[in-house]
Protein backbone atom coordinates (compact mmCIF):
# COMPACT_ATOMS: atom_id res chain seq x y z
CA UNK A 1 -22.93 79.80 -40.86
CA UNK A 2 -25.19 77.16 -39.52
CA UNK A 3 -28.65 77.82 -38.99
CA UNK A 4 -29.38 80.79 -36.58
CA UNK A 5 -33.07 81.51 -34.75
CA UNK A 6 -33.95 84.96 -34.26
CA UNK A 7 -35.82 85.52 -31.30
CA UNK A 8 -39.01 87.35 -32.08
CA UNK A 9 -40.82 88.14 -29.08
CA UNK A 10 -40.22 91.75 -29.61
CA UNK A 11 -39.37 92.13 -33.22
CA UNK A 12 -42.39 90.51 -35.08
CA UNK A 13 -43.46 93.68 -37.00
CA UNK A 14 -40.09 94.77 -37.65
CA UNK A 15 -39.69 91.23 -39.48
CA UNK A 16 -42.42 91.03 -41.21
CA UNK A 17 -42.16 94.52 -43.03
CA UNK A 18 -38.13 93.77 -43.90
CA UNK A 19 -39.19 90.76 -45.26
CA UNK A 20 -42.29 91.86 -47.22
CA UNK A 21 -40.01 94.69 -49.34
CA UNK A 22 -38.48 92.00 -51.45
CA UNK A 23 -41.79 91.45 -52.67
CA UNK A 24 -41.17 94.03 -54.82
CA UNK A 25 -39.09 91.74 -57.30
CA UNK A 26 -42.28 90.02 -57.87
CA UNK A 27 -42.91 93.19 -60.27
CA UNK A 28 -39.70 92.50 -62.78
CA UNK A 29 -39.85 89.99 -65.65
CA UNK A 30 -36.21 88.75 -64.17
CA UNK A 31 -37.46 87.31 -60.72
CA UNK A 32 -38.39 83.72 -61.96
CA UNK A 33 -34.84 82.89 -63.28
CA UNK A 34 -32.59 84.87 -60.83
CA UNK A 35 -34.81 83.32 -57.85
CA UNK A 36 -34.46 79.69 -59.61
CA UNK A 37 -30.80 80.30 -60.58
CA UNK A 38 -30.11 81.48 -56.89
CA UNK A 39 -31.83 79.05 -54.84
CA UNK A 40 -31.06 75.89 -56.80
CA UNK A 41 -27.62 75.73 -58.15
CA UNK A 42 -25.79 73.55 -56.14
CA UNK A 43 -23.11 75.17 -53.90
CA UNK A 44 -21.27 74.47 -50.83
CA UNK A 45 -23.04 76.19 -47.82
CA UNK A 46 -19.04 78.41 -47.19
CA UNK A 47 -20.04 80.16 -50.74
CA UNK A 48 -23.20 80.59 -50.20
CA UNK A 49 -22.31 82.54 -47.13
CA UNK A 50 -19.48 84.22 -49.11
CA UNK A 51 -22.13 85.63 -51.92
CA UNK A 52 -24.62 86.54 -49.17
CA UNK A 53 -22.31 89.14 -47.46
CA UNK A 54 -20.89 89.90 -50.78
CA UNK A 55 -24.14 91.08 -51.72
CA UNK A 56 -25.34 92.61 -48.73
CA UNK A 57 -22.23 94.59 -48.81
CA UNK A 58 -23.18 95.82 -52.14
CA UNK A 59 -26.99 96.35 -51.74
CA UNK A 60 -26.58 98.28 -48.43
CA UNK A 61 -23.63 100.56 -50.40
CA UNK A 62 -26.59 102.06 -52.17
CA UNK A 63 -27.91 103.07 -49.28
CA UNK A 64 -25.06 104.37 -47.12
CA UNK A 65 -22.14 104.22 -49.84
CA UNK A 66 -19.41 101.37 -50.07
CA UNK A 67 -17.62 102.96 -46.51
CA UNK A 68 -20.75 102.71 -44.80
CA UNK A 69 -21.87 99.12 -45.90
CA UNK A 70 -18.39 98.15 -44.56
CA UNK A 71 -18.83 100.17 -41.13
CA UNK A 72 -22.54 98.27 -40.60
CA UNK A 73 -21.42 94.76 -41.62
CA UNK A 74 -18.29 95.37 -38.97
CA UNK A 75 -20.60 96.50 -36.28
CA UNK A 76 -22.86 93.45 -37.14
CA UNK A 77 -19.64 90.93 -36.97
CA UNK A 78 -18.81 92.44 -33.47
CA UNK A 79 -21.48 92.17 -32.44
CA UNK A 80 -22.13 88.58 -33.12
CA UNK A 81 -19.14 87.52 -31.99
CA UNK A 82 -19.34 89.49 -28.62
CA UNK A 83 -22.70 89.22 -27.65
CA UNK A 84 -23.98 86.35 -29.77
CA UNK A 85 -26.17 85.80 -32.71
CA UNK A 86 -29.50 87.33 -31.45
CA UNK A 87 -27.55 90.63 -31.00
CA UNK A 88 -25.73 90.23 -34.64
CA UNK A 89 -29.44 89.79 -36.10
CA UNK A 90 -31.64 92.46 -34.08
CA UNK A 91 -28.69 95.24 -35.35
CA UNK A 92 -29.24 94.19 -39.02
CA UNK A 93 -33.28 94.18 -38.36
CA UNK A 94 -32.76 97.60 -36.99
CA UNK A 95 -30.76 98.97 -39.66
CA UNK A 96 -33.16 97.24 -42.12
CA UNK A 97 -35.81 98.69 -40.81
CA UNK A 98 -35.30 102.10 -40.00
CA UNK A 99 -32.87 103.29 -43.02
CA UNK A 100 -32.77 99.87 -46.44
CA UNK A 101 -36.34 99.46 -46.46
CA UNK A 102 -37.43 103.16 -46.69
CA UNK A 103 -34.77 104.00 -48.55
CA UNK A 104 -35.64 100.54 -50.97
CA UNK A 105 -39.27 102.22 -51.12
CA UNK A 106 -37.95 105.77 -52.11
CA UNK A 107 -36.17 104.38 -54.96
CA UNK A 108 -38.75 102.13 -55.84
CA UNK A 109 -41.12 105.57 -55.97
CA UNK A 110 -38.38 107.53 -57.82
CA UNK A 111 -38.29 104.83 -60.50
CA UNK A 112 -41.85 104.71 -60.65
CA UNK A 113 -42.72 101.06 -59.96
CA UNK A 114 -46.00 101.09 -59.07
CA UNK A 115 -46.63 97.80 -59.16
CA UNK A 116 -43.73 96.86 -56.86
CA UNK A 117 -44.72 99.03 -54.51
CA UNK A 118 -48.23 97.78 -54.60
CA UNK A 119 -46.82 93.77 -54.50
CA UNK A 120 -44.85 94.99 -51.09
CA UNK A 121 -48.20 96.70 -49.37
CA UNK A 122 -49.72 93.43 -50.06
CA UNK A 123 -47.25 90.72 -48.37
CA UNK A 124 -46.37 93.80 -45.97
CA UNK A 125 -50.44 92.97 -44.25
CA UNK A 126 -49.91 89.20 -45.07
CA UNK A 127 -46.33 89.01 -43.58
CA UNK A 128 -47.46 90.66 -40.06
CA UNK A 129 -50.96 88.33 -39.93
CA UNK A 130 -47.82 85.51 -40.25
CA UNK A 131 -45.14 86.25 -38.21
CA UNK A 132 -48.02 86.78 -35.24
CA UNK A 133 -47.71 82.87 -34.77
CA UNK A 134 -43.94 83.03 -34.86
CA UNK A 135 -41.76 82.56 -31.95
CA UNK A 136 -38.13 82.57 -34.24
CA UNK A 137 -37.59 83.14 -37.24
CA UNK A 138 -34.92 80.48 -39.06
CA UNK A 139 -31.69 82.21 -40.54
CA UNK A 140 -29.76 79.98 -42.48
CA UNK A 141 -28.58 79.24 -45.95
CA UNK A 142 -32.46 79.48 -47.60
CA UNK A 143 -32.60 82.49 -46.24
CA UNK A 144 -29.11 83.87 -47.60
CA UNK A 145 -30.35 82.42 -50.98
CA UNK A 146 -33.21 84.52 -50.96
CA UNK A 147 -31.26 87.77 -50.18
CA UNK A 148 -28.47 86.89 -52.81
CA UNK A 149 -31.40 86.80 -55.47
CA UNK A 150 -33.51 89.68 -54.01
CA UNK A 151 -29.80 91.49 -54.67
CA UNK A 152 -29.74 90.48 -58.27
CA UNK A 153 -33.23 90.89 -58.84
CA UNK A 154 -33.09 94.49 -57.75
CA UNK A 155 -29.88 95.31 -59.38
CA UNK A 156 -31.43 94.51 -62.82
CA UNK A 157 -34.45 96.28 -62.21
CA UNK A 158 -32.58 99.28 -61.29
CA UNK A 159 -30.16 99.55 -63.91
């Protein structure tokens, strides 16, 4: 995976709120090494990929179970590969939005982290001031490394 644009002429908000909820690893003592661990060990761009969907898989099982995560990530490949990148991307932002980030937010409220939820309201109102001056959004490999360590980081702080 090279680097992808997502067109955001009609997605801004929906961007800016998926993004914010990983704020909430900003409220765990782990963030600082699993961020620096996973976006600064060297590794060839075809692994980084690898771990990305490897963890997306996972993270997305806790909200629709193992089946599920499988069934979305197909629908997501198809849809790449049919209708093209932009396509691929606005499914994920849709599923992101509507069912991992409110169920992310639910478990963050059922394990009581306050703090994370207050971290995410925060950079939720900064992220859409932001993304009002964006025309795409960049989806690459920095991006992937972010999501691999938002994975970890929330795995810890859940279990």
């Amino acid at each position: 995976m090279g680097v992808y644009s997502l067109h955001m002429q009609h997605v801004r908000p929906l961007v800016a709120i998926v993004g914010a909820h990983g704020a909430t690893d900003l409220a765990t003592s782990q963030w600082p090494q699993i961020y620096t661990l996973c976006c600064f060990v060297p590794l060839p761009p075809p692994i980084v990929t690898g771990l990305f969907v490897a963890s997306s898989m996972v993270h997305f099982a806790e909200d629709v179970g193992p089946d599920g995560s499988l069934a979305l990530h197909s629908i997501a490949g198809f849809l790449w590969l049919a209708l093209g990148a932009q396509r691929g991307l606005e499914f994920m932002l849709a599923y992101l939005s509507c069912i991992h980030t409110p169920a992310h937010y639910i478990r963050c409220l059922r394990r009581r982290r306050w703090t994370a939820l207050a971290v995410a309201a925060v950079f939720t109102i900064v992220a859409l001031v932001v993304v009002q001056n964006m025309s795409v959004a960049p989806i690459g490999h920095a991006t992937q490394r972010l999501v691999i360590a938002h994975v970890w980081t929330d795995r810890t702080a859940s279990h």
